[in-house]
Protein backbone atom coordinates (compact mmCIF):
# COMPACT_ATOMS: atom_id res chain seq x y z
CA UNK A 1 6.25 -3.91 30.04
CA UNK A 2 4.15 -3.12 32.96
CA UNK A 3 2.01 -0.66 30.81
CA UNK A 4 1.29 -3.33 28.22
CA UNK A 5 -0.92 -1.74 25.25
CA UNK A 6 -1.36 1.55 27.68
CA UNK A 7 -0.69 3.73 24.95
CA UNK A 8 -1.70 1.57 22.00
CA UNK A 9 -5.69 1.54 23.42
CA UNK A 10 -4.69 5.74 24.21
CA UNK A 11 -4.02 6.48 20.91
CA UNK A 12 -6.55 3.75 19.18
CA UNK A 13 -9.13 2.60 21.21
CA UNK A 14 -12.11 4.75 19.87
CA UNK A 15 -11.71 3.01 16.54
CA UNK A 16 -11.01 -0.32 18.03
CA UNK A 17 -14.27 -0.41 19.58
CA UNK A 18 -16.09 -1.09 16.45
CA UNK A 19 -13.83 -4.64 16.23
CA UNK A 20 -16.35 -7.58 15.68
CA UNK A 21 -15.69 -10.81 17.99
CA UNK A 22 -13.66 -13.69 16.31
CA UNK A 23 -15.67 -16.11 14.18
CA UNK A 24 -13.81 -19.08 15.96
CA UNK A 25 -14.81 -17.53 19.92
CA UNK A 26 -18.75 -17.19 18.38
CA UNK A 27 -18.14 -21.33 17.93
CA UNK A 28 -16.25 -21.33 21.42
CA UNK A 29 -19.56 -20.03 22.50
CA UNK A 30 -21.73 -22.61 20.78
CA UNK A 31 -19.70 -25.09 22.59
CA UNK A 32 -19.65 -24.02 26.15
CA UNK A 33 -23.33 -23.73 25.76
CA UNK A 34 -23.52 -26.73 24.74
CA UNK A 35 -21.29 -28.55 27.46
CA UNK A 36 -23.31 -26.25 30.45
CA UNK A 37 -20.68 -23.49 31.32
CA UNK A 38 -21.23 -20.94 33.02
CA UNK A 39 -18.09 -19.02 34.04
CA UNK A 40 -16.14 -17.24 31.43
CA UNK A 41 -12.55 -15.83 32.32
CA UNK A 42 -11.26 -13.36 29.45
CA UNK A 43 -7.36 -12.81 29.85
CA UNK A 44 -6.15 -9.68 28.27
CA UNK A 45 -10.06 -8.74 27.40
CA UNK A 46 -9.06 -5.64 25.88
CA UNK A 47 -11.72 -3.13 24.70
CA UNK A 48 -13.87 -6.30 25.85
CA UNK A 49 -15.31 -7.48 22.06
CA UNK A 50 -15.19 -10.88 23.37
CA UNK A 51 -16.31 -10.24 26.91
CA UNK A 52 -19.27 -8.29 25.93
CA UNK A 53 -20.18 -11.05 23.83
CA UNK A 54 -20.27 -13.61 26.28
CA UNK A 55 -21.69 -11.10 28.69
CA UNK A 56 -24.69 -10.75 26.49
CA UNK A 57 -24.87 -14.13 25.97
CA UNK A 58 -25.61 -14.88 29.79
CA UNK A 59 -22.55 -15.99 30.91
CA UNK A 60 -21.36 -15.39 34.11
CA UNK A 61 -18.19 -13.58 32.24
CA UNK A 62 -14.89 -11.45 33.78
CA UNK A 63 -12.16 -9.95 32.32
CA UNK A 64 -8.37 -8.88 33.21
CA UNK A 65 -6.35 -6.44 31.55
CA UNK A 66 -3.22 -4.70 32.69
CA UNK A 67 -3.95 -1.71 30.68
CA UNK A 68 -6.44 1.06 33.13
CA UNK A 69 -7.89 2.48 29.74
CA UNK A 70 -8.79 -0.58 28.49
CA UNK A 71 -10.46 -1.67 31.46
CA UNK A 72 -12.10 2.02 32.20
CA UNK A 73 -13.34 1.73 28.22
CA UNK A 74 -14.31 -2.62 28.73
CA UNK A 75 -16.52 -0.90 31.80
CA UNK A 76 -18.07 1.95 29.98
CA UNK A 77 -18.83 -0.27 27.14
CA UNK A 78 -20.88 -2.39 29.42
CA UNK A 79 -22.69 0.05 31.13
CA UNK A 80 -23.63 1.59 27.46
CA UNK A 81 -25.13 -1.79 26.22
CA UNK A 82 -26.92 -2.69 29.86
CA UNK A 83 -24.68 -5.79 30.49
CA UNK A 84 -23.05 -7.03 33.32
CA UNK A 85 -19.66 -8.69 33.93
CA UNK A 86 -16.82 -8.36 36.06
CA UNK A 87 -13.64 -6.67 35.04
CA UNK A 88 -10.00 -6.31 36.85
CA UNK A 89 -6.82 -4.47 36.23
CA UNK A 90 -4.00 -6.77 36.57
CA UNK A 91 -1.08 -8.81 35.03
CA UNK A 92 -1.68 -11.89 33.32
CA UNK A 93 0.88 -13.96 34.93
CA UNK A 94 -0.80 -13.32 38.80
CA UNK A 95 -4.70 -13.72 38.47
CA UNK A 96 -5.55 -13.36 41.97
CA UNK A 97 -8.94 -15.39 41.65
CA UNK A 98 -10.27 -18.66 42.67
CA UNK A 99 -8.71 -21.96 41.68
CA UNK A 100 -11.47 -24.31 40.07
CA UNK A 101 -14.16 -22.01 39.73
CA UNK A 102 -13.91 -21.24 35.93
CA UNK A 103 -15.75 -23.48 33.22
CA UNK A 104 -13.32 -22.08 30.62
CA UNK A 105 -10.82 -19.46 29.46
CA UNK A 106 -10.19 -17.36 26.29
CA UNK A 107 -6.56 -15.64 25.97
CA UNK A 108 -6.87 -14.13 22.23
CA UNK A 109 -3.57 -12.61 21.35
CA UNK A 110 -2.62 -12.00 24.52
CA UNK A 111 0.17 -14.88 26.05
CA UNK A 112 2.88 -14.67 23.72
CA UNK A 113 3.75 -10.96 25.02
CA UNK A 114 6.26 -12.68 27.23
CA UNK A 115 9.14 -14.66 27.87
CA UNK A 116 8.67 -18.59 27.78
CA UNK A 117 8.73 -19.35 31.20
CA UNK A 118 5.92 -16.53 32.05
CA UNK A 119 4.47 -18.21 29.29
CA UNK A 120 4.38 -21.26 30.67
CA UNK A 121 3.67 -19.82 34.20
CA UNK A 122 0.84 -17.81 32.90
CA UNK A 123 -0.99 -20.50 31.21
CA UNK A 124 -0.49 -22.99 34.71
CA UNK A 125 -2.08 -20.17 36.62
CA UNK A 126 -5.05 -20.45 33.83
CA UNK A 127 -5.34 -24.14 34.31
CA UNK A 128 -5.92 -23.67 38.01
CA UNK A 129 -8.33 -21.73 37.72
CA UNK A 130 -9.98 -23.90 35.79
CA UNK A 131 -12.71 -26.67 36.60
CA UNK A 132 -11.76 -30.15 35.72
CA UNK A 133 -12.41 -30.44 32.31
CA UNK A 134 -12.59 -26.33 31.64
CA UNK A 135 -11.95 -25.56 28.48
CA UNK A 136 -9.29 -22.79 27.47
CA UNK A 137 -9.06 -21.22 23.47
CA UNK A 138 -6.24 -19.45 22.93
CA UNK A 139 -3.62 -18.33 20.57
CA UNK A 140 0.62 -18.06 19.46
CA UNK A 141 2.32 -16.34 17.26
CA UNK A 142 3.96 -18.78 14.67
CA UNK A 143 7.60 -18.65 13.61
CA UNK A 144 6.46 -18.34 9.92
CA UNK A 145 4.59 -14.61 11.08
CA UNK A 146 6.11 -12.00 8.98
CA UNK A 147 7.21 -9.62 11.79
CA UNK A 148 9.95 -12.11 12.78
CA UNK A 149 11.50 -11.51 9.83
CA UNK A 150 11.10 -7.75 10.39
CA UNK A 151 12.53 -7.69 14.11
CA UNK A 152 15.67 -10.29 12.92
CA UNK A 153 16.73 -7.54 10.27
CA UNK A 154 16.58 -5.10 13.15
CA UNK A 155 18.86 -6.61 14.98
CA UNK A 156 22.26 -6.30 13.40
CA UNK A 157 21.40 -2.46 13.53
CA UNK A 158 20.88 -2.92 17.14
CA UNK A 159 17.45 -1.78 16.95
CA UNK A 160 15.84 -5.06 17.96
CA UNK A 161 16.78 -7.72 20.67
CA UNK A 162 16.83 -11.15 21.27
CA UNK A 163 15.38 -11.73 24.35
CA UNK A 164 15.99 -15.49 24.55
CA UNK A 165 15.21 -17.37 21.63
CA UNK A 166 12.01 -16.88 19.99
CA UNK A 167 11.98 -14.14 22.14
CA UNK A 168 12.26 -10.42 20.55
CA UNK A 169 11.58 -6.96 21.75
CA UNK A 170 12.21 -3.71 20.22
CA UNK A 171 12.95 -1.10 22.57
CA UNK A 172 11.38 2.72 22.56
CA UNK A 173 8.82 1.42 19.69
CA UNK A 174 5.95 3.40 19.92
CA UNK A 175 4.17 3.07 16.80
CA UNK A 176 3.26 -0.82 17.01
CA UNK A 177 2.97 -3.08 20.14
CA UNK A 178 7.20 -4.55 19.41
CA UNK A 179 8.37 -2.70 22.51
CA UNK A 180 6.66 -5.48 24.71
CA UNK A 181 8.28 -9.08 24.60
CA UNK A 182 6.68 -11.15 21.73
CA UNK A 183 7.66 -15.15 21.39
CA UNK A 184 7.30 -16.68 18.35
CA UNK A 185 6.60 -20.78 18.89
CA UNK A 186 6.56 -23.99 16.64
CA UNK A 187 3.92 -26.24 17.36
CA UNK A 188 5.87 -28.76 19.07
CA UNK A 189 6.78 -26.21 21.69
CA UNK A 190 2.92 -25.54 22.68
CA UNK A 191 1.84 -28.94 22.19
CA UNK A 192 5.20 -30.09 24.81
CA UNK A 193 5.58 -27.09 27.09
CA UNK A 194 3.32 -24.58 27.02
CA UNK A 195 -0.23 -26.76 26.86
CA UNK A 196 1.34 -29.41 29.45
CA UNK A 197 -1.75 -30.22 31.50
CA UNK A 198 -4.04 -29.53 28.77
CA UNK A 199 -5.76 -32.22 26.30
CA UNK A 200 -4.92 -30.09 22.98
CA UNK A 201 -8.31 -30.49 21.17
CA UNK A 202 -7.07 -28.74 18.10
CA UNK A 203 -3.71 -26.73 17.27
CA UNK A 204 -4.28 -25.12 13.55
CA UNK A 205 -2.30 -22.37 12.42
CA UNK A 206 -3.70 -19.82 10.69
CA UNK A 207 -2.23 -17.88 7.89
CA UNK A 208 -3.38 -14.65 6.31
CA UNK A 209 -2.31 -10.39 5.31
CA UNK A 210 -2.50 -8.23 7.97
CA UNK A 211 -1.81 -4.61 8.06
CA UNK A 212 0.45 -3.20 11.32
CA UNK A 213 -0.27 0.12 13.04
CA UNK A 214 1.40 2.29 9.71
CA UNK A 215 -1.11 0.44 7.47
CA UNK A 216 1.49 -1.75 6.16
CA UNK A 217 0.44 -5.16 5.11
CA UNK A 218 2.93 -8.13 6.25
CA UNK A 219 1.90 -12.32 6.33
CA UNK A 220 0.89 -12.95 9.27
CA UNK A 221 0.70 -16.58 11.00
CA UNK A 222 -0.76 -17.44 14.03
CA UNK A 223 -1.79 -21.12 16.12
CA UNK A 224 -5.29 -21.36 17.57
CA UNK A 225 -5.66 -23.96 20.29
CA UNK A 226 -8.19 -25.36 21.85
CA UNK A 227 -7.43 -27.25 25.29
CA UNK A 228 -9.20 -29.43 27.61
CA UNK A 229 -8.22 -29.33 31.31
CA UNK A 230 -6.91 -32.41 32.15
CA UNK A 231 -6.05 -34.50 35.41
């Protein structure tokens, strides 16, 4: 788990560099111009298509990633373009940085490689370092996502496991990113546990085809929330 999507960016980061931002961060953008912010923290920033954005943008903007690729290529990618930001190699659930001195957050696909409680820990680490009334988009895989149903029929073969539930990992899977921890949640679990703290601005899920990493297409499902720190 430590090496996170190591050897996914290894094997595919050269075409996942031509990945265009998300339409909904562009409008995260718009906003946190409009409200004044300054400080952008990415969590999990990848191949950095979102913190390049904000980078260019003006924003004083840093990034974590676990993965050293990903954060040698985020780097590189910078330097190429003539932008500046600040990028670490680290966890998600221990962001050594200041409490309070980030105007908002953006975790895209990133928290739900975990158990619940580092869930949950994760995102309370976020909301410290957040000022009051920082802003944090992020999103959850949904319980309707087609690769539930794919990791439950694994299971009686022993080829899956149930971490806790909600919780599934398959073990030794090197073709997709299944052999980290990924929880599937119902909205009343993020708007009760995991966004505790938070004003939830908006909680939509989002449905949609996707194709994995064989090219296979599967319905995917996933909630986008936006969050307002809170007292």
């Amino acid at each position: 788990m430590t090496l996170g999507w190591e050897p996914i960016w290894q094997e595919h980061g050269a075409a996942w560099e031509l990945r265009e931002p998300e339409p909904e961060v562009f409008d995260f953008l718009r906003q946190l111009k409009s409200e004044g912010a300054r400080r952008v923290l990415d969590i999990g920033c990848g191949l950095g298509r979102h913190l390049l954005l904000f980078a260019a943008e003006g924003f004083d903007a840093h990034g974590v990633d676990v993965s050293p690729t990903a954060v040698e290529t985020c780097r590189r990618r910078l330097r190429e373009a003539g932008l500046s930001a600040t990028v670490a190699e680290g966890p998600m659930m221990v962001l050594q940085l200041p409490r309070g001195s980030f105007d908002a957050a953006l975790a895209w696909n990133v928290l739900y490689h975990a158990r619940a409680a580092e869930i949950v820990k994760t995102i309370a680490g976020v909301r410290d370092l957040l000022k009051e009334g920082g802003l944090l988009l992020t999103t959850f895989i949904s319980t309707a996502d087609g690769q539930l149903q794919r990791t439950r029929d694994l299971l009686p073969e022993g080829k899956a496991q149930e971490l806790e539930p909600g919780t599934f990992v398959i073990p030794g899977d090197m073709t997709t990113d299944k052999a980290l921890p990924h929880h599937y949640s119902t909205e009343s679990e993020i708007r009760e546990t995991f966004l505790a703290g938070f004003d939830v601005l908006s909680l939509e899920e989002q449905r949609g085809e996707e194709l994995d990493f064989e090219g296979n297409p599967y319905p995917s499902a996933h909630w986008h929330a936006l969050a307002r720190k809170t007292l």
